[in-house]
N, C-alpha and C. Protein backbone atom coordinates (compact mmCIF):
# COMPACT_ATOMS: atom_id res chain seq x y z
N UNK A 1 0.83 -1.19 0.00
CA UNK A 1 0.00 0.00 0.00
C UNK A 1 0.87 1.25 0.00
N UNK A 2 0.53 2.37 -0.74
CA UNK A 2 0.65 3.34 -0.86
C UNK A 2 1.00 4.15 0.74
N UNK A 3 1.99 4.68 1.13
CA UNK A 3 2.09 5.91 2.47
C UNK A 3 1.37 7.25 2.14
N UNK A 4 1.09 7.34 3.22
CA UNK A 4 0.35 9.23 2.80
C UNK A 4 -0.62 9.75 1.79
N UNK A 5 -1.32 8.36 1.95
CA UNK A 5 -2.45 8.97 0.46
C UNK A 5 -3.61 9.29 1.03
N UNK A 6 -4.46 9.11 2.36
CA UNK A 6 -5.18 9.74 2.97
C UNK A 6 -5.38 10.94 3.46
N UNK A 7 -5.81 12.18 3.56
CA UNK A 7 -5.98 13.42 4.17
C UNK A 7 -5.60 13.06 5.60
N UNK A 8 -4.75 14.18 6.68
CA UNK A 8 -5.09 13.76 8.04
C UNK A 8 -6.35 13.73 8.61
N UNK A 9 -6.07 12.92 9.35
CA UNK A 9 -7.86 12.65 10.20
C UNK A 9 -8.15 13.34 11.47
N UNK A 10 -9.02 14.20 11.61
CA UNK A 10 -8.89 14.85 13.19
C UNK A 10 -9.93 14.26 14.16
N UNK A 11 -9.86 13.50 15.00
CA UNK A 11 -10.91 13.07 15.77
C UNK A 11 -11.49 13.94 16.24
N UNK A 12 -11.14 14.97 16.83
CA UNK A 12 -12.23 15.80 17.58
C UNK A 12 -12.49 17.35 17.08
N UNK A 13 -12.97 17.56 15.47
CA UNK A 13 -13.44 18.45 14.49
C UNK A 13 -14.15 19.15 15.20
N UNK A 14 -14.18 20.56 15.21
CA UNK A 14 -15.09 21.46 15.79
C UNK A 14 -16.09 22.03 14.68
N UNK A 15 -17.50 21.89 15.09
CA UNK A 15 -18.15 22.14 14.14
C UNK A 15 -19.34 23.28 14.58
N UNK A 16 -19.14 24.64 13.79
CA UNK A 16 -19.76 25.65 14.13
C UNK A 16 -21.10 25.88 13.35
N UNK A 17 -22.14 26.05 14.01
CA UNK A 17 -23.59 26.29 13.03
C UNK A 17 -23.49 28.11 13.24
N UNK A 18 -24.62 28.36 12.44
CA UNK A 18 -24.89 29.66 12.43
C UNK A 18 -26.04 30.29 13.48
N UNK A 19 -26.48 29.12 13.93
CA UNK A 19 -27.52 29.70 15.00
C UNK A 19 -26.75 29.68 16.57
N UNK A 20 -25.22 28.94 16.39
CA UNK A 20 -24.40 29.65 17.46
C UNK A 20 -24.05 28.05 18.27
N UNK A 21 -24.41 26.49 17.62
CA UNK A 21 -24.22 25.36 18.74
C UNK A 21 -23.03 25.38 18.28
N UNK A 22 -22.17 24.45 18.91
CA UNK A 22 -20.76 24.15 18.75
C UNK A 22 -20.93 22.43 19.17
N UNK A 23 -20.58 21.59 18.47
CA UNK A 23 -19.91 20.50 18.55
C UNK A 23 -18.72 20.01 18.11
N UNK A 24 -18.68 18.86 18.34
CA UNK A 24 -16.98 18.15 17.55
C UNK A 24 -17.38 16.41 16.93
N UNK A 25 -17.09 16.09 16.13
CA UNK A 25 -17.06 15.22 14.88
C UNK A 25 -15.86 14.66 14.87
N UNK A 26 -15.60 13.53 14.03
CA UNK A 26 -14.59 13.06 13.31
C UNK A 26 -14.27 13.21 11.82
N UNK A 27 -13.58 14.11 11.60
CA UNK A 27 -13.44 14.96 10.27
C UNK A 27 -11.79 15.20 9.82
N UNK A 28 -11.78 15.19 7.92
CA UNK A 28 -10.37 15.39 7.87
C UNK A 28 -10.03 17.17 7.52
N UNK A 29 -10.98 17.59 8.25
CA UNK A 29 -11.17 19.13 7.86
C UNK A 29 -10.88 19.97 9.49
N UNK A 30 -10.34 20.30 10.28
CA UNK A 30 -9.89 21.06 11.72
C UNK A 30 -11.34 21.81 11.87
N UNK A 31 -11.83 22.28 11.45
CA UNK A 31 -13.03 23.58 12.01
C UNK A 31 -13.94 23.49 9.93
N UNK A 32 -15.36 23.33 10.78
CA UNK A 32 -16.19 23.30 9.72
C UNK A 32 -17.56 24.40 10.37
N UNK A 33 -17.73 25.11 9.17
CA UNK A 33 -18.65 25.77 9.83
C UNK A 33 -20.05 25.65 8.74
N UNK A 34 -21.00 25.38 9.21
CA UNK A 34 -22.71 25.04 8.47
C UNK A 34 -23.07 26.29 9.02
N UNK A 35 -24.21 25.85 8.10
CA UNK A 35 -25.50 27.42 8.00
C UNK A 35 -26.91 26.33 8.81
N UNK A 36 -27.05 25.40 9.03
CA UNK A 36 -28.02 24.47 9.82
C UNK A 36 -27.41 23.20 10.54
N UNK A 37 -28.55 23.13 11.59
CA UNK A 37 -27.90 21.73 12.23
C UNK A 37 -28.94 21.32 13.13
N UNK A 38 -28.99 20.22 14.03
CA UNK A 38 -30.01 19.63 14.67
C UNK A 38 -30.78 20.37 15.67
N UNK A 39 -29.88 21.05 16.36
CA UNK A 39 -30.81 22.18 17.08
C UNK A 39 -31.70 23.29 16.62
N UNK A 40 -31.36 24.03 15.33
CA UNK A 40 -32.49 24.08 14.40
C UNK A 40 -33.09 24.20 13.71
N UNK A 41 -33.05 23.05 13.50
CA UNK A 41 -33.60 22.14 11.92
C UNK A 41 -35.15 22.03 12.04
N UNK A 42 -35.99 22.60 11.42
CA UNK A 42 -37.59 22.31 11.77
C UNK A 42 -37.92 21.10 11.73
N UNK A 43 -37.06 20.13 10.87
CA UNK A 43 -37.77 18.38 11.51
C UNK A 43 -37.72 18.20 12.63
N UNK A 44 -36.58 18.60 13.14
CA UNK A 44 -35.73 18.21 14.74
C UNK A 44 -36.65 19.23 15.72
N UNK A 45 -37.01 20.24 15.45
CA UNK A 45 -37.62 21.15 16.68
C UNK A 45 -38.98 21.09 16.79
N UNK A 46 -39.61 21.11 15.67
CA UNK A 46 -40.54 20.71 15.30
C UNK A 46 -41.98 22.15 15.13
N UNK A 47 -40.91 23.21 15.12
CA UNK A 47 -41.18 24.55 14.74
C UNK A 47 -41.42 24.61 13.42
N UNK A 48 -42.13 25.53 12.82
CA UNK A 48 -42.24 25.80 11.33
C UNK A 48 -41.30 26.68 10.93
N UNK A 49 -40.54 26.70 10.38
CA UNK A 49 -39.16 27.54 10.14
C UNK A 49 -39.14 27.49 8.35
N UNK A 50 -38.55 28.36 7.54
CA UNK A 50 -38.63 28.20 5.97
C UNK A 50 -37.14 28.72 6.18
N UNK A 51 -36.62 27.54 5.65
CA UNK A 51 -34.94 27.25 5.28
C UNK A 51 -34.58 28.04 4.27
N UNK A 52 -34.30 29.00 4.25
CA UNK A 52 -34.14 29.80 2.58
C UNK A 52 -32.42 29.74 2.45
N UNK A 53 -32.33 29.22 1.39
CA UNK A 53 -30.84 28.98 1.04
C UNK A 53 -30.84 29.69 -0.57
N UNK A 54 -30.02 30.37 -0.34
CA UNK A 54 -30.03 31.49 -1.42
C UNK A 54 -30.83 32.35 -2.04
N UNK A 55 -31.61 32.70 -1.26
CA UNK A 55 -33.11 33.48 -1.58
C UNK A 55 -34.00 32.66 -2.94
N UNK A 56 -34.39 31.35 -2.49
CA UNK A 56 -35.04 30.65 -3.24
C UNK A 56 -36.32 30.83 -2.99
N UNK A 57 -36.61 30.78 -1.69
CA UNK A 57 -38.30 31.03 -0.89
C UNK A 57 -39.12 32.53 -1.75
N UNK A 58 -37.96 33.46 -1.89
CA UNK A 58 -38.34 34.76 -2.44
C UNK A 58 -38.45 35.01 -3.54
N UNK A 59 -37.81 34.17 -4.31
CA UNK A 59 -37.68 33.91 -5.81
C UNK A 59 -38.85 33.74 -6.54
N UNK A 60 -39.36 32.06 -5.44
CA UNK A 60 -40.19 31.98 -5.81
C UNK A 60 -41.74 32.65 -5.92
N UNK A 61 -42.11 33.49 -4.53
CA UNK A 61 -42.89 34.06 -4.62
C UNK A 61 -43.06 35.17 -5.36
N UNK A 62 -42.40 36.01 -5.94
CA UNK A 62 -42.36 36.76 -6.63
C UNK A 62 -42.33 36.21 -8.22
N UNK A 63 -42.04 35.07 -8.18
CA UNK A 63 -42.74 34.62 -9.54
C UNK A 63 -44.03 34.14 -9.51
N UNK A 64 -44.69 34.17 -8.31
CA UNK A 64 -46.13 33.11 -8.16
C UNK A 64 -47.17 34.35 -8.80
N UNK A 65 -46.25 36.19 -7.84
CA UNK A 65 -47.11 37.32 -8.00
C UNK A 65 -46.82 37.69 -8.88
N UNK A 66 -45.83 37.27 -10.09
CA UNK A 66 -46.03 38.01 -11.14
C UNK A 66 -46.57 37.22 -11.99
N UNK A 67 -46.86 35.77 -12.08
CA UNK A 67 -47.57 34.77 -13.21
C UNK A 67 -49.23 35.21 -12.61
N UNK A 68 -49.49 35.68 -11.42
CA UNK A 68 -50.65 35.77 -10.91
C UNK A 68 -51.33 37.35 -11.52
N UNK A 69 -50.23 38.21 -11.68
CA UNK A 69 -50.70 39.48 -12.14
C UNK A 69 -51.08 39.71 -13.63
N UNK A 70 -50.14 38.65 -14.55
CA UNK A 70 -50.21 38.56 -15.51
C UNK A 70 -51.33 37.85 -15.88
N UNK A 71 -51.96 36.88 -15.47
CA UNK A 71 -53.00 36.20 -15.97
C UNK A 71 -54.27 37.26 -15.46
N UNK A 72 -54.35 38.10 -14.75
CA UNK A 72 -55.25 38.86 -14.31
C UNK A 72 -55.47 39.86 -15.91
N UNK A 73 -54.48 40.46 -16.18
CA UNK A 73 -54.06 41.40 -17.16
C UNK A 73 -54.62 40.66 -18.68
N UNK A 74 -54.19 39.86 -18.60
CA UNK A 74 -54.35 38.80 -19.77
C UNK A 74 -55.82 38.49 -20.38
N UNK A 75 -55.96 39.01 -21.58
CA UNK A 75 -57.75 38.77 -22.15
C UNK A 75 -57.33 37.20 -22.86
N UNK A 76 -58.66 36.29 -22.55
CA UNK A 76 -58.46 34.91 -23.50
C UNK A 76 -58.31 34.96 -24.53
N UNK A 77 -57.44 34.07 -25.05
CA UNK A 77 -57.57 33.97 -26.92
C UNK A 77 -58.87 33.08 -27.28
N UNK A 78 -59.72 33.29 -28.40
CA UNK A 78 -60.96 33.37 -29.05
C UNK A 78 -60.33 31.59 -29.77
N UNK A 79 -60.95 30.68 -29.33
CA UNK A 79 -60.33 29.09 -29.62
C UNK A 79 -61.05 29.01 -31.28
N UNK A 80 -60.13 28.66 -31.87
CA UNK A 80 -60.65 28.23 -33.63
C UNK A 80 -61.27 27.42 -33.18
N UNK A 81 -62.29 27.01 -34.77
CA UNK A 81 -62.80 25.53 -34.83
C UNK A 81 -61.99 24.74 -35.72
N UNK A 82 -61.64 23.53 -35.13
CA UNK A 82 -61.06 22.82 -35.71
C UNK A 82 -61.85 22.08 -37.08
N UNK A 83 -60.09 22.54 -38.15
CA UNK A 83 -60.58 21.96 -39.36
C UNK A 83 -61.44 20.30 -39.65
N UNK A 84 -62.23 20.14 -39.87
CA UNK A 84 -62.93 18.85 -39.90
C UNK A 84 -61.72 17.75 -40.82
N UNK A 85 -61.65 16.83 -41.61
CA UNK A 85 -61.26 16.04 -42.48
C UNK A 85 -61.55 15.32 -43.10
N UNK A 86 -61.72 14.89 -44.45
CA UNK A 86 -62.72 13.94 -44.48
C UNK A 86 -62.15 12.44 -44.29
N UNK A 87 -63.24 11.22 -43.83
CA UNK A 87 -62.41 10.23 -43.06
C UNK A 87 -61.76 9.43 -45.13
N UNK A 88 -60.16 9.13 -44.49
CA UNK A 88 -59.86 8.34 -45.77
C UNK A 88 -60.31 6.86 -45.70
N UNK A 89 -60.54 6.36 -46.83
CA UNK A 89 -60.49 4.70 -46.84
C UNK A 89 -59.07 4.27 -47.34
N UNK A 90 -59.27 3.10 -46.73
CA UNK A 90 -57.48 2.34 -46.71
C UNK A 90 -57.25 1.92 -48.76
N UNK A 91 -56.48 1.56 -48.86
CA UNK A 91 -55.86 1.51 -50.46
C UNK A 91 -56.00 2.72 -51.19
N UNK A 92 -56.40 4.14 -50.91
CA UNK A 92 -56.37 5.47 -51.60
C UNK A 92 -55.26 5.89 -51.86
């Protein structure tokens, strides 16, 4: 086997969330820092919380109010009648 082809391993990784917990892990990384974690995570707390990770939550609503404004604005289109055909017989 190969020497030194693994990353070092740190048994006791400190791992920082953004809502302020601190734990430690087994990681080949010294200090990791997340934007969520079990303390609170709305599965885990069991609070209603909206996770917005990159302003997706906002994104979307502002497309819900503008497909919603637009169809307000919007007069129907007047549906053709469809061309009839006449039916063929087979060997023509």
């Amino acid at each position: 086997m190969k020497k030194d082809v693994h990353p070092p391993y740190f048994p006791h990784a400190k791992v920082t969330c953004a809502c302020g917990n601190i734990f430690s892990v087994g990681a080949t990384k010294e200090k990791i820092e997340i934007e969520i974690c079990s303390k609170c995570h709305p599965f885990y707390t069991g609070q209603e919380k909206i996770v917005d990770t990159a302003g997706r939550v906002e994104r979307f609503r502002k497309k819900i109010v503008k497909q919603e404004s637009f169809a307000k604005t919007r007069t129907p289109k007047k549906k053709r009648a469809k061309k009839q055909l006449a039916p063929r017989r087979l060997g023509e």
